[in-house]
Protein backbone atom coordinates (compact mmCIF):
# COMPACT_ATOMS: atom_id res chain seq x y z
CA UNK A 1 115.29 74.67 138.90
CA UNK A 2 111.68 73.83 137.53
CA UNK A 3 110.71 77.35 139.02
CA UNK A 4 113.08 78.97 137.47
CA UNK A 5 111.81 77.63 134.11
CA UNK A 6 108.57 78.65 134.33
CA UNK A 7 109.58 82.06 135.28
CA UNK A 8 111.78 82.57 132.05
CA UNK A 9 108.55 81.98 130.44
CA UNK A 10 106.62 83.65 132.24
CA UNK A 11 108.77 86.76 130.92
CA UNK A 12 108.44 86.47 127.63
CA UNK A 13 104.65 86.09 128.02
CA UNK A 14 102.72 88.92 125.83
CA UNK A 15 100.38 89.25 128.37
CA UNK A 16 102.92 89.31 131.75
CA UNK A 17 105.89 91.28 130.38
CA UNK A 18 104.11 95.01 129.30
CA UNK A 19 107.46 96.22 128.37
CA UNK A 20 107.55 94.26 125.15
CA UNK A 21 104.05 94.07 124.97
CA UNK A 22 103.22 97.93 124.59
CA UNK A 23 106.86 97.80 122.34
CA UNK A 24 104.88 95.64 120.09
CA UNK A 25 101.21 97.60 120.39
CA UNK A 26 103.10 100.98 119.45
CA UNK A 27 104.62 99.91 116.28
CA UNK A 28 101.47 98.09 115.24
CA UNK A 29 99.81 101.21 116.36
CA UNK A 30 102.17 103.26 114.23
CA UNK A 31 101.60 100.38 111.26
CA UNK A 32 98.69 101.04 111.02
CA UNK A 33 98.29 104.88 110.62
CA UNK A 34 101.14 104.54 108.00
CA UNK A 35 99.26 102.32 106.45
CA UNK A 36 96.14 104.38 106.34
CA UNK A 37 97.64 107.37 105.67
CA UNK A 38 99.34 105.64 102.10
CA UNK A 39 95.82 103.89 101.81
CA UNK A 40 94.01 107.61 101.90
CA UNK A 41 96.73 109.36 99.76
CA UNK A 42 96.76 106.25 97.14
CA UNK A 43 92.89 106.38 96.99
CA UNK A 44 93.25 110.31 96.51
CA UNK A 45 95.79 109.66 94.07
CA UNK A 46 93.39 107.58 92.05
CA UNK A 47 90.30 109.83 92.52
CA UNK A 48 92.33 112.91 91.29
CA UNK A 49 90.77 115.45 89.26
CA UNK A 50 91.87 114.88 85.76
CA UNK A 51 91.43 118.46 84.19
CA UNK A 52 88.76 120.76 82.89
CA UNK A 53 86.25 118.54 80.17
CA UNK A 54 85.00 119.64 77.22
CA UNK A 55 81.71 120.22 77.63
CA UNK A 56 79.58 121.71 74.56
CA UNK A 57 77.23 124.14 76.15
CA UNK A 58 74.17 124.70 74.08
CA UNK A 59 74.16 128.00 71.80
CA UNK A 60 71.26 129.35 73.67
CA UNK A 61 71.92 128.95 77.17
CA UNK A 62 75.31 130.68 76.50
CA UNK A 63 75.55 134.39 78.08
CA UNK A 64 75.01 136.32 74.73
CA UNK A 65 72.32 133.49 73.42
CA UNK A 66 71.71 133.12 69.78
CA UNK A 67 68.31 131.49 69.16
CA UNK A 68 67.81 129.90 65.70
């Protein structure tokens, strides 16, 4: 009965049983490229481009320039 015991264990062991073991490593697997994907869109998200500025260009670097 002892046996028997330690063999119950032995299958819930993440290192012995591989079925729940690569259960487990594909959803942290799939975790974590969620995860980095929302990371990567979030960042872009932050880093957007915000519109054109307005810049003043000088009068004579300006295609037609007008010098003073």
């Amino acid at each position: 009965m002892d046996q028997h015991i330690e063999n119950d264990y032995r299958d819930k062991d993440f290192k012995r049983n591989w079925v729940n073991s690569s259960v487990f490593l594909f959803y942290l697997q799939v975790f974590c490229i969620v995860a980095f994907v929302l990371g990567g869109c979030f960042s872009l998200y932050k880093h957007r481009y915000k519109g054109k500025p307005e810049v003043e260009v000088p009068a004579n670097t300006q295609y037609t320039p007008q010098y003073k």
